[in-house]
Protein backbone atom coordinates (compact mmCIF):
# COMPACT_ATOMS: atom_id res chain seq x y z
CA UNK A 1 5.37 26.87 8.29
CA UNK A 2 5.14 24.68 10.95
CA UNK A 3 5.19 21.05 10.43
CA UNK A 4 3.71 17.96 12.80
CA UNK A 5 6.05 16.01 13.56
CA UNK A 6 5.06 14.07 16.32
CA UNK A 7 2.87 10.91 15.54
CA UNK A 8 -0.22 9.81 16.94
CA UNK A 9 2.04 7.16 18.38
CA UNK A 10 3.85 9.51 20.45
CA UNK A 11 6.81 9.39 17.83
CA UNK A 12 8.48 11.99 16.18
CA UNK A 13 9.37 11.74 12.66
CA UNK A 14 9.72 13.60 9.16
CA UNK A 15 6.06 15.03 8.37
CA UNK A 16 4.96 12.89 6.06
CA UNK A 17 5.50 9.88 8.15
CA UNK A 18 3.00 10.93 10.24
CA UNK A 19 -0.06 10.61 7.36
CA UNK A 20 -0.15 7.08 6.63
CA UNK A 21 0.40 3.66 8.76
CA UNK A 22 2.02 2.59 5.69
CA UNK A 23 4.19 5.65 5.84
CA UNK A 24 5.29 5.24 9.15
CA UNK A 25 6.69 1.94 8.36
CA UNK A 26 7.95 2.85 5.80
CA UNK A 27 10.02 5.47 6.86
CA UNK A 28 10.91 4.15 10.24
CA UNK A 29 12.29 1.13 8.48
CA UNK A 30 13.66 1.68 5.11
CA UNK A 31 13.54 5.17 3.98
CA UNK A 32 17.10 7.06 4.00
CA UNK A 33 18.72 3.62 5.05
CA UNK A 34 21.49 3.04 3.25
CA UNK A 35 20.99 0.09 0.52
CA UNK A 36 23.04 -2.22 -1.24
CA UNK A 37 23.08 -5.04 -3.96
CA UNK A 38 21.86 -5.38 -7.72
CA UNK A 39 18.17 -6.83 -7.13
CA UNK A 40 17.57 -4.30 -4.37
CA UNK A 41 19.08 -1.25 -5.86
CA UNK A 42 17.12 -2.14 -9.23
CA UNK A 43 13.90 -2.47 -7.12
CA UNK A 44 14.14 0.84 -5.77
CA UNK A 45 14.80 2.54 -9.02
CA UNK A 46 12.20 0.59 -10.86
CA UNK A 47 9.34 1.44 -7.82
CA UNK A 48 10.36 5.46 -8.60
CA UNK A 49 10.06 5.40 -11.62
CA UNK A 50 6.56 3.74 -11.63
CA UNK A 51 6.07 6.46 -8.62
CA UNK A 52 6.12 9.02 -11.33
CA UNK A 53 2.89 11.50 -11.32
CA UNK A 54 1.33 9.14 -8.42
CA UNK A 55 1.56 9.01 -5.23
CA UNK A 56 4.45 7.07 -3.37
CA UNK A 57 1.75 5.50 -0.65
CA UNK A 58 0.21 3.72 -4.19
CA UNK A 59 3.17 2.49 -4.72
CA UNK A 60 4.41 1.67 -1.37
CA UNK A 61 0.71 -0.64 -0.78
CA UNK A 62 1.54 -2.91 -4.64
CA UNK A 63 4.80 -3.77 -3.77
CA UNK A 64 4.68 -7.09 -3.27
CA UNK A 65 2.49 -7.04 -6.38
CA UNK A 66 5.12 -5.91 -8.20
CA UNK A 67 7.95 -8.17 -6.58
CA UNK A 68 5.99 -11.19 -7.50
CA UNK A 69 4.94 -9.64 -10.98
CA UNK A 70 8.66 -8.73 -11.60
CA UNK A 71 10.43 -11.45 -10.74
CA UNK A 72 11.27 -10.31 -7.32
CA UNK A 73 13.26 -7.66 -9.71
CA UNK A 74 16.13 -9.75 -10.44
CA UNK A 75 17.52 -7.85 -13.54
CA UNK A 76 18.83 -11.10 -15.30
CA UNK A 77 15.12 -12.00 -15.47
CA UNK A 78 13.23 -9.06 -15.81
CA UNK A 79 15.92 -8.70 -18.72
CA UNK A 80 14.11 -12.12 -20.38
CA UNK A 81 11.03 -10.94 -20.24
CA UNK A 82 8.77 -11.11 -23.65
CA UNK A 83 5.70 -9.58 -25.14
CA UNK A 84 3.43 -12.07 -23.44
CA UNK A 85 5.47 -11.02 -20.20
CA UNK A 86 3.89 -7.44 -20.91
CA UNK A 87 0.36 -8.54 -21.81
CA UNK A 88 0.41 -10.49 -18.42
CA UNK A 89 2.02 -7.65 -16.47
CA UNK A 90 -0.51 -4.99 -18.00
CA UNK A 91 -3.51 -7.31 -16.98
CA UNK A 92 -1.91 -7.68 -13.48
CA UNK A 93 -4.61 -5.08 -11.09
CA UNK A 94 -1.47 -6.10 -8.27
CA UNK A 95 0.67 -3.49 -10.13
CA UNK A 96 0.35 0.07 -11.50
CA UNK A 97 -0.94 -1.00 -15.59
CA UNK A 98 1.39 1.60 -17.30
CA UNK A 99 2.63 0.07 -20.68
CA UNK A 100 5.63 2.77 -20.73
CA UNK A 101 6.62 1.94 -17.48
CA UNK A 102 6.91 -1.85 -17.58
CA UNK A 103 8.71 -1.20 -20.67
CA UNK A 104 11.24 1.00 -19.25
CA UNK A 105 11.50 -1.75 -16.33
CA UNK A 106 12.23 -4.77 -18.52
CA UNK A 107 14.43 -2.29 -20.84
CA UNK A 108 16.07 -1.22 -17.57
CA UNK A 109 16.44 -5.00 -16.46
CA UNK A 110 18.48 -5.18 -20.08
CA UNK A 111 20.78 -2.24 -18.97
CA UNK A 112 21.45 -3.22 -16.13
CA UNK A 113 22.87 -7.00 -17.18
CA UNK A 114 25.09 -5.46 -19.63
CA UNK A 115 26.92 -2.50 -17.97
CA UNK A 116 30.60 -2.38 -17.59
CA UNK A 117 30.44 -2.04 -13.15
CA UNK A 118 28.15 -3.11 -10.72
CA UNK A 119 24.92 -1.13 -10.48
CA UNK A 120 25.65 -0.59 -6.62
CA UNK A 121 29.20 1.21 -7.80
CA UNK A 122 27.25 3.14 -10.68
CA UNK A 123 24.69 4.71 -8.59
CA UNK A 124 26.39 4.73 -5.33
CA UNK A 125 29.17 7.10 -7.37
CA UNK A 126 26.83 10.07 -7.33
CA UNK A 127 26.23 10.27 -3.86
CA UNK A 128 26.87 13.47 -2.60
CA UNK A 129 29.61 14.19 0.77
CA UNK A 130 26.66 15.17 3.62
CA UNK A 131 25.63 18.12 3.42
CA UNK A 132 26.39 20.97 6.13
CA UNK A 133 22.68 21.04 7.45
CA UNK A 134 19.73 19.07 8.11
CA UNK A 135 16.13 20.31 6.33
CA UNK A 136 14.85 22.13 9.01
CA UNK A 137 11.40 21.41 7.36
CA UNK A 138 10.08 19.65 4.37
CA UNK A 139 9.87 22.48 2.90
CA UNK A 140 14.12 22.62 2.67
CA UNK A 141 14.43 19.20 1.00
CA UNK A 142 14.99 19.56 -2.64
CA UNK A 143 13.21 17.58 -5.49
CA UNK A 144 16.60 17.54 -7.85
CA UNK A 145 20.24 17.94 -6.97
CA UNK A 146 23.09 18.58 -9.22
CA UNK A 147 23.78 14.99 -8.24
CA UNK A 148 20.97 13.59 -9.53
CA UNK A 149 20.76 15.55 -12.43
CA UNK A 150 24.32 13.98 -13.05
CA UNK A 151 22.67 10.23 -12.21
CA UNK A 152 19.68 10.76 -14.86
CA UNK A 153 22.32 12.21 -17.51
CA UNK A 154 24.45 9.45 -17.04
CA UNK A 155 21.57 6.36 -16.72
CA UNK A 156 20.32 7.94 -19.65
CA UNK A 157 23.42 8.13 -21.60
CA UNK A 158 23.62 4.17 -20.95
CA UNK A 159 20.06 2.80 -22.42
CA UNK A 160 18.31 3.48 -18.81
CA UNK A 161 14.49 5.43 -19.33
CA UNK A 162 12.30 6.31 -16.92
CA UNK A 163 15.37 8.19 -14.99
CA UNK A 164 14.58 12.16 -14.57
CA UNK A 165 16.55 14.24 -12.11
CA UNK A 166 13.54 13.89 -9.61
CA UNK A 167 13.42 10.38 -9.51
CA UNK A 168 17.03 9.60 -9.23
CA UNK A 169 17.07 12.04 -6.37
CA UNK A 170 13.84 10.06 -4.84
CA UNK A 171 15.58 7.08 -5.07
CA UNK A 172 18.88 9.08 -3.42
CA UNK A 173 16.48 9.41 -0.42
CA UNK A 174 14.86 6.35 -0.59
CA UNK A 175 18.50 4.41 -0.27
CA UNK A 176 20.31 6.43 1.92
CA UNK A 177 22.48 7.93 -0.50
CA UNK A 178 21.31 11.61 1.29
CA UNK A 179 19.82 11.75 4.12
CA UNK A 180 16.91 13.92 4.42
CA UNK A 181 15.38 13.14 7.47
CA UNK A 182 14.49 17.03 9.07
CA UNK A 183 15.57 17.92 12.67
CA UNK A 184 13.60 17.03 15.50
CA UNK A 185 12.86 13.53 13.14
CA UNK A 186 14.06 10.49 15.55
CA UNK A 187 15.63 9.13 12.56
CA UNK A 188 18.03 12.33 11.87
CA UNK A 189 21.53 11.78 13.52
């Protein structure tokens, strides 16, 4: 399978970079960069999980939607948030309208301001060591790892919803906890 990797912009990068503008940005910038604090951390996860059956690139385009609808996903706010909170947030077209979802966010939010460590130690704990290779191709890069299998048990375990093996891995990526970048990708070191 071969994949394009090259840009129209003359740069190479991981496949699906190359689809979008959005994309590009996206993952010249952000993606597989390692990330730190509560707010951001909580962000990400929140953003995957409302990535769930869509596509990323819908999610990537609302997020400022959802920064401003969420309280720039500050947990100790998000955490405050009422019922008229979710009739607002479900009749907000800046965000993706999914009543389990902004549940699971302000639930989340709750988690979050009551757990024993800091969320950057809790999730940063499952990173893997790097692995031997590089994905050679898309194609290589796994949806789930026994690492975030372990992440989703364990968010799960503590109140956390919205949290399946694939999306904690997502958000692996998406944070730089692995680095998935493919070889030949500028960004792969």
């Amino acid at each position: 399978m071969s994949e394009k990797l090259l840009g129209a912009d003359g740069i190479a990068r991981c496949s699906w970079g190359n689809s979008a503008p959005d994309y590009a940005e996206y993952h010249d910038t952000e993606w597989g960069v390692p990330l730190r604090g509560e707010t951001a951390l909580f962000e990400r996860l929140s953003l995957e999980a409302f990535q769930s059956g869509l596509s990323w690139l819908v999610i990537l385009r609302k997020r400022e939607g959802f920064r401003a609808a969420f309280a720039g996903f500050v947990p100790g706010e998000v955490a405050g948030f009422t019922d008229r909170d979710v009739l607002r947030l479900l009749a907000d077209t800046g965000i993706v309208r999914n009543r389990a979802k902004i549940a699971a966010t302000i639930g989340n939010a709750r988690v979050v301001t009551e757990l024993d460590r800091p969320l950057d130690d809790l999730l940063w704990s499952f990173a893997p060591e790097r692995r031997g290779r590089r994905p050679r191709t898309m194609a290589d890069v796994p949806a789930t790892t026994p690492e975030s299998t372990a992440m989703a048990k364990d968010l799960k375990k503590r109140g956390f919803s919205f949290v399946g093996p694939t999306t904690c891995y997502a958000m692996m990526q998406a944070t730089g906890m692995v680095d998935d970048h493919v070889g030949g990708c500028f960004r792969a070191t």
